[in-house]
PDB file of N, CA and C in Angstrom:
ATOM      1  N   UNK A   1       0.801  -1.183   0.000  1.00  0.00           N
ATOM      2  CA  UNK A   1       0.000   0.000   0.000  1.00  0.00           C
ATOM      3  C   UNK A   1       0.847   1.250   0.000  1.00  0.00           C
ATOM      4  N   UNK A   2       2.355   1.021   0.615  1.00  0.00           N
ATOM      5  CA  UNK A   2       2.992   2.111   0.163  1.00  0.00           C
ATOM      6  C   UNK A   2       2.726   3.210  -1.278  1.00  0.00           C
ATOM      7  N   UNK A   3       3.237   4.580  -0.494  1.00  0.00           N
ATOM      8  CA  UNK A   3       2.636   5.532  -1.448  1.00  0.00           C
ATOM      9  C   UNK A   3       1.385   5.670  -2.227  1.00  0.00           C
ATOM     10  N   UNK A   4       0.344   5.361  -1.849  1.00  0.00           N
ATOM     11  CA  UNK A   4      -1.069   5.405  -1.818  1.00  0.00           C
ATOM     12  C   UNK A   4      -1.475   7.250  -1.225  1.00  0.00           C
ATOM     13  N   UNK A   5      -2.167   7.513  -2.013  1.00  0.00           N
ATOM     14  CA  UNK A   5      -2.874   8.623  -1.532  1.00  0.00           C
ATOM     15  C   UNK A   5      -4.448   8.243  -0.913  1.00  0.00           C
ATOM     16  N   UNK A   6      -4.922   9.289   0.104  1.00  0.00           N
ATOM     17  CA  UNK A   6      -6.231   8.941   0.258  1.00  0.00           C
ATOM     18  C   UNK A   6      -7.838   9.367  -0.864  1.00  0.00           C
ATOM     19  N   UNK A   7      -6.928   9.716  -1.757  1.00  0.00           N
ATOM     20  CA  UNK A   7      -7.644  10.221  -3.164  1.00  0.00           C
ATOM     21  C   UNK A   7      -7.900   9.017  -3.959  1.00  0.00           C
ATOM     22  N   UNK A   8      -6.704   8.023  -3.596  1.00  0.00           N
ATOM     23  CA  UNK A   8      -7.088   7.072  -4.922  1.00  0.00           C
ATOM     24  C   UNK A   8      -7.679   5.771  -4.563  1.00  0.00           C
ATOM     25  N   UNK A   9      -8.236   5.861  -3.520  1.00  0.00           N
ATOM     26  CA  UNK A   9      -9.334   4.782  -3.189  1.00  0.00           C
ATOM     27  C   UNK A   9      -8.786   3.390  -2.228  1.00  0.00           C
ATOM     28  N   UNK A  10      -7.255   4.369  -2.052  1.00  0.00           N
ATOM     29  CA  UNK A  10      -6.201   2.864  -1.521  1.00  0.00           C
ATOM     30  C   UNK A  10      -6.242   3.083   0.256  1.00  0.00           C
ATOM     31  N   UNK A  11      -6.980   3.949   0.482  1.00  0.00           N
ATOM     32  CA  UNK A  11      -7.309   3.834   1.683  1.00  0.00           C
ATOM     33  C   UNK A  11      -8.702   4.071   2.504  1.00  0.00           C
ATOM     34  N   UNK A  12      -9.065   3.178   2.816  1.00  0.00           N
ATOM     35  CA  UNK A  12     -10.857   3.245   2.902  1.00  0.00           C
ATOM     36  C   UNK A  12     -11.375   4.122   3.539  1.00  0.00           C
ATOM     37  N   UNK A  13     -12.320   5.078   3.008  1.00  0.00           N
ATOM     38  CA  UNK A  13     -13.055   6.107   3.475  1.00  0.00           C
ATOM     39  C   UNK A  13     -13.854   5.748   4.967  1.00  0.00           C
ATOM     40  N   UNK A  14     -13.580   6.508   5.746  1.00  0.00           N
ATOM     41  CA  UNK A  14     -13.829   6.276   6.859  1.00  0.00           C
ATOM     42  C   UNK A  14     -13.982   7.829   7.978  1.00  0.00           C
ATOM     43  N   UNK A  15     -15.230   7.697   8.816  1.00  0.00           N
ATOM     44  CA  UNK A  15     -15.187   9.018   9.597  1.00  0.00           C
ATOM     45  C   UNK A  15     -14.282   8.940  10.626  1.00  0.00           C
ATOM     46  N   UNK A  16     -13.929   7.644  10.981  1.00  0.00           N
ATOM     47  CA  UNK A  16     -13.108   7.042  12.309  1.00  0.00           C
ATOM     48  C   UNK A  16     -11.747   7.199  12.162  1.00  0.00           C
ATOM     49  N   UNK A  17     -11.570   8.339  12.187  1.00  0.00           N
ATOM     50  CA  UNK A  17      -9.913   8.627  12.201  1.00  0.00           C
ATOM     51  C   UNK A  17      -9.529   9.271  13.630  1.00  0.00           C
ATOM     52  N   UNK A  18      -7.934   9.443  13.594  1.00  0.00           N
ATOM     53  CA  UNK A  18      -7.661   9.363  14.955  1.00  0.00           C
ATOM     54  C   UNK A  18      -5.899  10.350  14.565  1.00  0.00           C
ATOM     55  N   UNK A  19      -5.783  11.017  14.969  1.00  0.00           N
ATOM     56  CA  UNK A  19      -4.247  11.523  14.480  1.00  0.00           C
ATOM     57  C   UNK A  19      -3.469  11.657  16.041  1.00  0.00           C
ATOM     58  N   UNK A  20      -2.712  10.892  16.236  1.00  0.00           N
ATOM     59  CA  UNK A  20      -1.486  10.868  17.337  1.00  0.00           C
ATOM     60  C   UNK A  20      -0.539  11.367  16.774  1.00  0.00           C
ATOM     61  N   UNK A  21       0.089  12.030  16.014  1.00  0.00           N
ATOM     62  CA  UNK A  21       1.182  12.471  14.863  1.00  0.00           C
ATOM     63  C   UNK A  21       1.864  12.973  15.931  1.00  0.00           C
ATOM     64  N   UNK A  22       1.135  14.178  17.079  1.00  0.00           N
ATOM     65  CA  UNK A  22       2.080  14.857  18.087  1.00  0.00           C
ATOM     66  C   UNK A  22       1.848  14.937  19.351  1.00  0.00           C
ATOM     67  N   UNK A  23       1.610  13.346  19.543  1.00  0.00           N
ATOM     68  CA  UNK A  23       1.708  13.089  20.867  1.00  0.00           C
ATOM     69  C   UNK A  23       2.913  12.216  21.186  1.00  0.00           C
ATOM     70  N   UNK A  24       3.275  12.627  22.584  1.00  0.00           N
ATOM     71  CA  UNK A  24       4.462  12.325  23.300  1.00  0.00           C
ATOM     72  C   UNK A  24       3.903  10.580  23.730  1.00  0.00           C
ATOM     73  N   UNK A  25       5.291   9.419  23.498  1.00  0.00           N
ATOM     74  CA  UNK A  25       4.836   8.349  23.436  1.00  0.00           C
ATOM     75  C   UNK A  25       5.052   8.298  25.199  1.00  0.00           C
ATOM     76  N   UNK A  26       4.207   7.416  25.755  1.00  0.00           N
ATOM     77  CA  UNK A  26       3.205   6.249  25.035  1.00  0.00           C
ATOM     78  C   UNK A  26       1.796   6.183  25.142  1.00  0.00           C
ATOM     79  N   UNK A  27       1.561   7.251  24.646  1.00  0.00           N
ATOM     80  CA  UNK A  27      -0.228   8.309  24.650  1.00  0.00           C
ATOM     81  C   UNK A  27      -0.280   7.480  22.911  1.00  0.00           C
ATOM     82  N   UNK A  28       0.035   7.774  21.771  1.00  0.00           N
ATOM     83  CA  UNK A  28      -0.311   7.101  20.606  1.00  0.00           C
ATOM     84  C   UNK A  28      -0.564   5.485  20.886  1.00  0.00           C
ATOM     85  N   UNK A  29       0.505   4.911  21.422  1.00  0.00           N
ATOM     86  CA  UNK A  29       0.053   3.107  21.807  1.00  0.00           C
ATOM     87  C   UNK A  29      -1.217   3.193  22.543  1.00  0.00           C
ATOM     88  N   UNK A  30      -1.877   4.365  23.825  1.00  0.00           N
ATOM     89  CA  UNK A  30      -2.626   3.837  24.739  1.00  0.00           C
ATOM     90  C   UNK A  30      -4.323   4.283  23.693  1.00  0.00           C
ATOM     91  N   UNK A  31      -3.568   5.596  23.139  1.00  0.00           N
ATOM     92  CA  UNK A  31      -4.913   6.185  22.486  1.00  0.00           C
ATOM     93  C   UNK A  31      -5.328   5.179  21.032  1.00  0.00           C
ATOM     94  N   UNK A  32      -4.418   4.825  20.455  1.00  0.00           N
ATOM     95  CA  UNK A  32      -5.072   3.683  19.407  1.00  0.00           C
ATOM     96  C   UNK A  32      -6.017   2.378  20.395  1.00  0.00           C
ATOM     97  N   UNK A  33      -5.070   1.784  21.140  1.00  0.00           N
ATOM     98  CA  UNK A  33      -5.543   0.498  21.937  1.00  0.00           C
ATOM     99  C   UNK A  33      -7.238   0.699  22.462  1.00  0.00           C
ATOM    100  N   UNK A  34      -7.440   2.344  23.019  1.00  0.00           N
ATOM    101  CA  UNK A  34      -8.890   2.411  23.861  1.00  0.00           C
ATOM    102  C   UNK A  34      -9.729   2.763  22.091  1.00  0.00           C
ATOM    103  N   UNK A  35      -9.232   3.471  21.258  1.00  0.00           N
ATOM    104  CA  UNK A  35     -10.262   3.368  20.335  1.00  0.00           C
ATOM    105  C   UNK A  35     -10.611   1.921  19.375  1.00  0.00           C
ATOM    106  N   UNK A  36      -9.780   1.269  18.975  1.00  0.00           N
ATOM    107  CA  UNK A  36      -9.298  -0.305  18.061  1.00  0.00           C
ATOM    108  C   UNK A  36     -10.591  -0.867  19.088  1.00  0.00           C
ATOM    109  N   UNK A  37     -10.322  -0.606  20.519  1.00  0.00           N
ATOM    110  CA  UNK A  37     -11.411  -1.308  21.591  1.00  0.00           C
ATOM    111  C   UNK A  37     -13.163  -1.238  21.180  1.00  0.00           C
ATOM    112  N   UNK A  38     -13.371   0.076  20.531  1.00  0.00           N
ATOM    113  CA  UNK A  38     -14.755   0.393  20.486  1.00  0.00           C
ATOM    114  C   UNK A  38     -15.281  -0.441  19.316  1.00  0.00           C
ATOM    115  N   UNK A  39     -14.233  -0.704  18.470  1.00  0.00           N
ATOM    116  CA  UNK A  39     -14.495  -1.268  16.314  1.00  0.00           C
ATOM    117  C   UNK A  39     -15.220  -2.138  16.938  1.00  0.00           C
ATOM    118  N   UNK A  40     -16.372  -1.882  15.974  1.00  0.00           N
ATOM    119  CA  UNK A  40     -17.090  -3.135  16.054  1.00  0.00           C
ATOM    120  C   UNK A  40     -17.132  -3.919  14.799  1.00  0.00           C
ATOM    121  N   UNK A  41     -17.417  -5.047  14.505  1.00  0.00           N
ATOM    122  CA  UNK A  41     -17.030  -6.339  13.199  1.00  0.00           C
ATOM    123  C   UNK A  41     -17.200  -5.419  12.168  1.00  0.00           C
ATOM    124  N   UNK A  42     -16.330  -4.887  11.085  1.00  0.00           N
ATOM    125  CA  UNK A  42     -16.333  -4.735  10.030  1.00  0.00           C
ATOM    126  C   UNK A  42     -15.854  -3.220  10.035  1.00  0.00           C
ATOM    127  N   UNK A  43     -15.972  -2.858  10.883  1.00  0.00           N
ATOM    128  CA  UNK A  43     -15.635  -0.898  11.124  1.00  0.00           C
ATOM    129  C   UNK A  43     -13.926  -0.979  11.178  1.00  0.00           C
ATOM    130  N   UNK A  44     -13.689   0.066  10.864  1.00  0.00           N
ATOM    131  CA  UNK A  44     -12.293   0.958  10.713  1.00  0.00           C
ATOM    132  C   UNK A  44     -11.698   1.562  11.633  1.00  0.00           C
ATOM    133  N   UNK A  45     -10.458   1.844  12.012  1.00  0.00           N
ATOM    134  CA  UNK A  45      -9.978   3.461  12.212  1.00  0.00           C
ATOM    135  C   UNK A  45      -8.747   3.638  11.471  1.00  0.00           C
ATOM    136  N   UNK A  46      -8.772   4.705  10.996  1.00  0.00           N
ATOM    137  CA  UNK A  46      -7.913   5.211  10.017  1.00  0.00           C
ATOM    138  C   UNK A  46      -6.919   5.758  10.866  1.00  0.00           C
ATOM    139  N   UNK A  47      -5.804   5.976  11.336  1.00  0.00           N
ATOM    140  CA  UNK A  47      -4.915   6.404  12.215  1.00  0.00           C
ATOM    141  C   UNK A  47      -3.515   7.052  11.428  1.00  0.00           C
ATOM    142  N   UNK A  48      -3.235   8.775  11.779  1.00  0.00           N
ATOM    143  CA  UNK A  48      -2.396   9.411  11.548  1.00  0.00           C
ATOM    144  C   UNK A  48      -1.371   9.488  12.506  1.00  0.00           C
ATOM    145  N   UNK A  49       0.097   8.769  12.303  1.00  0.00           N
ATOM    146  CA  UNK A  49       1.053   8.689  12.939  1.00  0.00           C
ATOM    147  C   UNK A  49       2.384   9.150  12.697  1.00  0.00           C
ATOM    148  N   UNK A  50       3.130   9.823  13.300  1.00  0.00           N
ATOM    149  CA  UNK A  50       4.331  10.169  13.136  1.00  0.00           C
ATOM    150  C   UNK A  50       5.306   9.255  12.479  1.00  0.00           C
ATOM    151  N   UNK A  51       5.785   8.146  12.811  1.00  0.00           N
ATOM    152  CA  UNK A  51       6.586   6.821  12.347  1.00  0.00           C
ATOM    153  C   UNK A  51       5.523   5.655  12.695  1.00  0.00           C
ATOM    154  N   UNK A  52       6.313   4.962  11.906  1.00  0.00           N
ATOM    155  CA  UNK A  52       5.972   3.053  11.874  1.00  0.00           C
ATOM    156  C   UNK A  52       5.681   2.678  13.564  1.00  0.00           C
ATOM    157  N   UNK A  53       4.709   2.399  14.405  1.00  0.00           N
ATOM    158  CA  UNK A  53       4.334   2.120  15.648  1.00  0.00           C
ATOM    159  C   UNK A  53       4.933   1.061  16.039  1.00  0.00           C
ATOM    160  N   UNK A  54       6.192   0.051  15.758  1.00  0.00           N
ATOM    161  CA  UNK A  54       6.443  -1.299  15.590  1.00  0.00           C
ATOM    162  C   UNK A  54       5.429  -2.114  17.029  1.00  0.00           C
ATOM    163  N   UNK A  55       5.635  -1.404  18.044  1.00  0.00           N
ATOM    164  CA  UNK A  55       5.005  -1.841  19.262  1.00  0.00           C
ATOM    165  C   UNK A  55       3.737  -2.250  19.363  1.00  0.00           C
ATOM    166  N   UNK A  56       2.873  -1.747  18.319  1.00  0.00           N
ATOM    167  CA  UNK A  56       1.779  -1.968  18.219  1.00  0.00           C
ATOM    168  C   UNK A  56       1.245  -2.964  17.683  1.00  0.00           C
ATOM    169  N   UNK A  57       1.779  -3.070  16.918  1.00  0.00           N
ATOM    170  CA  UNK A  57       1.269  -4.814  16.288  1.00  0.00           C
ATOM    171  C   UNK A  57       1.004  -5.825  16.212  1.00  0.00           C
ATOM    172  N   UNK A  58       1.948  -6.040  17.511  1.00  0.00           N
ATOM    173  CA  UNK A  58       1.564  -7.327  18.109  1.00  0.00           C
ATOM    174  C   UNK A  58       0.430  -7.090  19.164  1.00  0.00           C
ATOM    175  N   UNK A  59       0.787  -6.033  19.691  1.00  0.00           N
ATOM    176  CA  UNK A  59      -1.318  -5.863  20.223  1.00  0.00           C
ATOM    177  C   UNK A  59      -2.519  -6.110  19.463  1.00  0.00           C
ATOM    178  N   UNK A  60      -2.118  -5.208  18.530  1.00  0.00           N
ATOM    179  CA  UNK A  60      -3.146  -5.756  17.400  1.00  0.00           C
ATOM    180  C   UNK A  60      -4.054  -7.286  17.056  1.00  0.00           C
ATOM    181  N   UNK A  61      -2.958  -7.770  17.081  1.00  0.00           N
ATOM    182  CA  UNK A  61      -2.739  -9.208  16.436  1.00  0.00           C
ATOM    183  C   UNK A  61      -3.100  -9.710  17.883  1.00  0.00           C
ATOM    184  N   UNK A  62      -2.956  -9.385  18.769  1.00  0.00           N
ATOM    185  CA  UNK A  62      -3.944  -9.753  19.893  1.00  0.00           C
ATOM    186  C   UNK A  62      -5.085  -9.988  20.056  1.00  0.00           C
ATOM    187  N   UNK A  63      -5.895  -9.080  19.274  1.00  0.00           N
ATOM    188  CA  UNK A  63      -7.175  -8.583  19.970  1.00  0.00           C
ATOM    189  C   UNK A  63      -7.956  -9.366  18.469  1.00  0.00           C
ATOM    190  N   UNK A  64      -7.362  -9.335  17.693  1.00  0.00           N
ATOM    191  CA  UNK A  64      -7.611 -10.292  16.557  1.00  0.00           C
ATOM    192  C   UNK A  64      -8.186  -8.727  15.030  1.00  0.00           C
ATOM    193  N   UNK A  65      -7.425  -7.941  15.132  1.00  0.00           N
ATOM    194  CA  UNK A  65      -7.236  -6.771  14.456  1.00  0.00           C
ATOM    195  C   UNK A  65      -6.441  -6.485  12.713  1.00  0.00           C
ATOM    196  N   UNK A  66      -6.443  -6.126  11.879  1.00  0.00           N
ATOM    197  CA  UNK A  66      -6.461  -6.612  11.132  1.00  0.00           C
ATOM    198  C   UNK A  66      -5.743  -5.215  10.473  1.00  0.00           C
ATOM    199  N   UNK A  67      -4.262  -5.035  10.177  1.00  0.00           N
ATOM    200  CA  UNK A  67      -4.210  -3.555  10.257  1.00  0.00           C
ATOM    201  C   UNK A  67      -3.199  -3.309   8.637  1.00  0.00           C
ATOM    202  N   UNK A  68      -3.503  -2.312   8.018  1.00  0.00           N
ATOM    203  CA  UNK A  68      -2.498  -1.613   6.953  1.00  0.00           C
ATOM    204  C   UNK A  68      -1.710  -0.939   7.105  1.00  0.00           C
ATOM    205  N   UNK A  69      -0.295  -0.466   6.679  1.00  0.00           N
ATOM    206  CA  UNK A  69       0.709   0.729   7.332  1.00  0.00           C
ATOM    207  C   UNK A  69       0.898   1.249   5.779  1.00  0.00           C
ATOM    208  N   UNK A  70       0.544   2.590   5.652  1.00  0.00           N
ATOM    209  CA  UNK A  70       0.837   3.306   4.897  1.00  0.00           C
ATOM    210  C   UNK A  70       1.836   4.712   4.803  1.00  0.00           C
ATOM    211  N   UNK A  71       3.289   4.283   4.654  1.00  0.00           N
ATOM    212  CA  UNK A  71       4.064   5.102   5.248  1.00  0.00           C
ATOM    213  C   UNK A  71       4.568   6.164   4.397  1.00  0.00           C
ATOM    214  N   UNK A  72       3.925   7.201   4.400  1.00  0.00           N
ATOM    215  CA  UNK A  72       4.195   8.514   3.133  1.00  0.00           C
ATOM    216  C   UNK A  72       5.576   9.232   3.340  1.00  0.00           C
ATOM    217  N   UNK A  73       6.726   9.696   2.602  1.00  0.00           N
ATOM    218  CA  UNK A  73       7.713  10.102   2.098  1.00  0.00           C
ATOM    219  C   UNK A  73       7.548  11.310   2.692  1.00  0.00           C
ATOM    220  N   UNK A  74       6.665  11.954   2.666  1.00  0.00           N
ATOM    221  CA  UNK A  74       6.214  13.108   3.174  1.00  0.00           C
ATOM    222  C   UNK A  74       5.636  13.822   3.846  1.00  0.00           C
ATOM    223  N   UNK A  75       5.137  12.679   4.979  1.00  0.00           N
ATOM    224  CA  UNK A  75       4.227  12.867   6.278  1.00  0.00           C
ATOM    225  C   UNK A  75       4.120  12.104   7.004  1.00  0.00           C
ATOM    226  N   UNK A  76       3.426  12.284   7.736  1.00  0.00           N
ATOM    227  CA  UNK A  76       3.014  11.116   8.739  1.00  0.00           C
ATOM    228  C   UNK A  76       2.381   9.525   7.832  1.00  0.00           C
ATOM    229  N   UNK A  77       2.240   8.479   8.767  1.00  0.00           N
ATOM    230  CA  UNK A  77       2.674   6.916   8.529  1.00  0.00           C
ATOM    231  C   UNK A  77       0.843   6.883   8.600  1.00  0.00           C
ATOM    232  N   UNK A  78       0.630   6.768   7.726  1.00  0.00           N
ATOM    233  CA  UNK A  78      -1.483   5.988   7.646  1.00  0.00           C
ATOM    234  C   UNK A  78      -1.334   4.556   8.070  1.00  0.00           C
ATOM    235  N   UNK A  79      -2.125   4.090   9.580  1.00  0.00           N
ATOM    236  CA  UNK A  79      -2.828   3.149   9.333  1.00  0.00           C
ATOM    237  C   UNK A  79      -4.230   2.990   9.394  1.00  0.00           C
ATOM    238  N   UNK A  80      -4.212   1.916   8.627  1.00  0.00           N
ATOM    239  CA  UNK A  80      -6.042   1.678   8.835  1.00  0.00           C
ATOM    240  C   UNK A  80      -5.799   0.511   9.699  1.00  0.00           C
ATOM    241  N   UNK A  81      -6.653   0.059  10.878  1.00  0.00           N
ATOM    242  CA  UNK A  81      -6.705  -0.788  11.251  1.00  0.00           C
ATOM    243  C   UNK A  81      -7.931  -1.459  11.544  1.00  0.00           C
ATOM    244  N   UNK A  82      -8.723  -2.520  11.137  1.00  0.00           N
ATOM    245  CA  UNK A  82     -10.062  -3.578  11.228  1.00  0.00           C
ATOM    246  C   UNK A  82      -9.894  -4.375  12.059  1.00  0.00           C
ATOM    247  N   UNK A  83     -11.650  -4.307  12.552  1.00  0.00           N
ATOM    248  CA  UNK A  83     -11.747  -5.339  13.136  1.00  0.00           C
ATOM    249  C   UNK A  83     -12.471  -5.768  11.881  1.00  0.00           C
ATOM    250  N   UNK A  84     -12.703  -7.532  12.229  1.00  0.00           N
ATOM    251  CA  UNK A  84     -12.750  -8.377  10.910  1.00  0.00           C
ATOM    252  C   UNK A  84     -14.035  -8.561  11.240  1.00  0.00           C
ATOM    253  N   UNK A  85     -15.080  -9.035  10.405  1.00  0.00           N
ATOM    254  CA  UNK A  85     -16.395  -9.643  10.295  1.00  0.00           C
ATOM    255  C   UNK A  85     -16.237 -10.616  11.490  1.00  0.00           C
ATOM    256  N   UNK A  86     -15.886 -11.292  11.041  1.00  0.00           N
ATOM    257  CA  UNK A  86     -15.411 -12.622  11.840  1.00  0.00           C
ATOM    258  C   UNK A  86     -15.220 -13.031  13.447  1.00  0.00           C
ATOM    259  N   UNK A  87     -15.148 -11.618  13.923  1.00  0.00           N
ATOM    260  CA  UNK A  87     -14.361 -12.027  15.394  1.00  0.00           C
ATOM    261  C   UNK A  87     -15.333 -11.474  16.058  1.00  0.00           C
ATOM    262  N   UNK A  88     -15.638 -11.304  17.298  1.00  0.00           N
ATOM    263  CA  UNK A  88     -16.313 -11.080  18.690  1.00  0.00           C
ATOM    264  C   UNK A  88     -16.170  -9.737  18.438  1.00  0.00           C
TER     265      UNK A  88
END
Protein backbone atom coordinates (compact mmCIF):
# COMPACT_ATOMS: atom_id res chain seq x y z
CA UNK A 1 0.00 0.00 0.00
CA UNK A 2 2.99 2.11 0.16
CA UNK A 3 2.64 5.53 -1.45
CA UNK A 4 -1.07 5.40 -1.82
CA UNK A 5 -2.87 8.62 -1.53
CA UNK A 6 -6.23 8.94 0.26
CA UNK A 7 -7.64 10.22 -3.16
CA UNK A 8 -7.09 7.07 -4.92
CA UNK A 9 -9.33 4.78 -3.19
CA UNK A 10 -6.20 2.86 -1.52
CA UNK A 11 -7.31 3.83 1.68
CA UNK A 12 -10.86 3.25 2.90
CA UNK A 13 -13.06 6.11 3.47
CA UNK A 14 -13.83 6.28 6.86
CA UNK A 15 -15.19 9.02 9.60
CA UNK A 16 -13.11 7.04 12.31
CA UNK A 17 -9.91 8.63 12.20
CA UNK A 18 -7.66 9.36 14.96
CA UNK A 19 -4.25 11.52 14.48
CA UNK A 20 -1.49 10.87 17.34
CA UNK A 21 1.18 12.47 14.86
CA UNK A 22 2.08 14.86 18.09
CA UNK A 23 1.71 13.09 20.87
CA UNK A 24 4.46 12.32 23.30
CA UNK A 25 4.84 8.35 23.44
CA UNK A 26 3.21 6.25 25.03
CA UNK A 27 -0.23 8.31 24.65
CA UNK A 28 -0.31 7.10 20.61
CA UNK A 29 0.05 3.11 21.81
CA UNK A 30 -2.63 3.84 24.74
CA UNK A 31 -4.91 6.19 22.49
CA UNK A 32 -5.07 3.68 19.41
CA UNK A 33 -5.54 0.50 21.94
CA UNK A 34 -8.89 2.41 23.86
CA UNK A 35 -10.26 3.37 20.34
CA UNK A 36 -9.30 -0.31 18.06
CA UNK A 37 -11.41 -1.31 21.59
CA UNK A 38 -14.76 0.39 20.49
CA UNK A 39 -14.50 -1.27 16.31
CA UNK A 40 -17.09 -3.14 16.05
CA UNK A 41 -17.03 -6.34 13.20
CA UNK A 42 -16.33 -4.73 10.03
CA UNK A 43 -15.64 -0.90 11.12
CA UNK A 44 -12.29 0.96 10.71
CA UNK A 45 -9.98 3.46 12.21
CA UNK A 46 -7.91 5.21 10.02
CA UNK A 47 -4.91 6.40 12.22
CA UNK A 48 -2.40 9.41 11.55
CA UNK A 49 1.05 8.69 12.94
CA UNK A 50 4.33 10.17 13.14
CA UNK A 51 6.59 6.82 12.35
CA UNK A 52 5.97 3.05 11.87
CA UNK A 53 4.33 2.12 15.65
CA UNK A 54 6.44 -1.30 15.59
CA UNK A 55 5.01 -1.84 19.26
CA UNK A 56 1.78 -1.97 18.22
CA UNK A 57 1.27 -4.81 16.29
CA UNK A 58 1.56 -7.33 18.11
CA UNK A 59 -1.32 -5.86 20.22
CA UNK A 60 -3.15 -5.76 17.40
CA UNK A 61 -2.74 -9.21 16.44
CA UNK A 62 -3.94 -9.75 19.89
CA UNK A 63 -7.18 -8.58 19.97
CA UNK A 64 -7.61 -10.29 16.56
CA UNK A 65 -7.24 -6.77 14.46
CA UNK A 66 -6.46 -6.61 11.13
CA UNK A 67 -4.21 -3.55 10.26
CA UNK A 68 -2.50 -1.61 6.95
CA UNK A 69 0.71 0.73 7.33
CA UNK A 70 0.84 3.31 4.90
CA UNK A 71 4.06 5.10 5.25
CA UNK A 72 4.20 8.51 3.13
CA UNK A 73 7.71 10.10 2.10
CA UNK A 74 6.21 13.11 3.17
CA UNK A 75 4.23 12.87 6.28
CA UNK A 76 3.01 11.12 8.74
CA UNK A 77 2.67 6.92 8.53
CA UNK A 78 -1.48 5.99 7.65
CA UNK A 79 -2.83 3.15 9.33
CA UNK A 80 -6.04 1.68 8.83
CA UNK A 81 -6.71 -0.79 11.25
CA UNK A 82 -10.06 -3.58 11.23
CA UNK A 83 -11.75 -5.34 13.14
CA UNK A 84 -12.75 -8.38 10.91
CA UNK A 85 -16.40 -9.64 10.30
CA UNK A 86 -15.41 -12.62 11.84
CA UNK A 87 -14.36 -12.03 15.39
CA UNK A 88 -16.31 -11.08 18.69
Amino acid sequence: MSGASPDDGAIPPTGNILDVSNLPAPEPLRRILERTALLRPGESLTVHHSRVPCLLYTRLAERGLAVTTDPRPDGPVVLVITRPLNTP
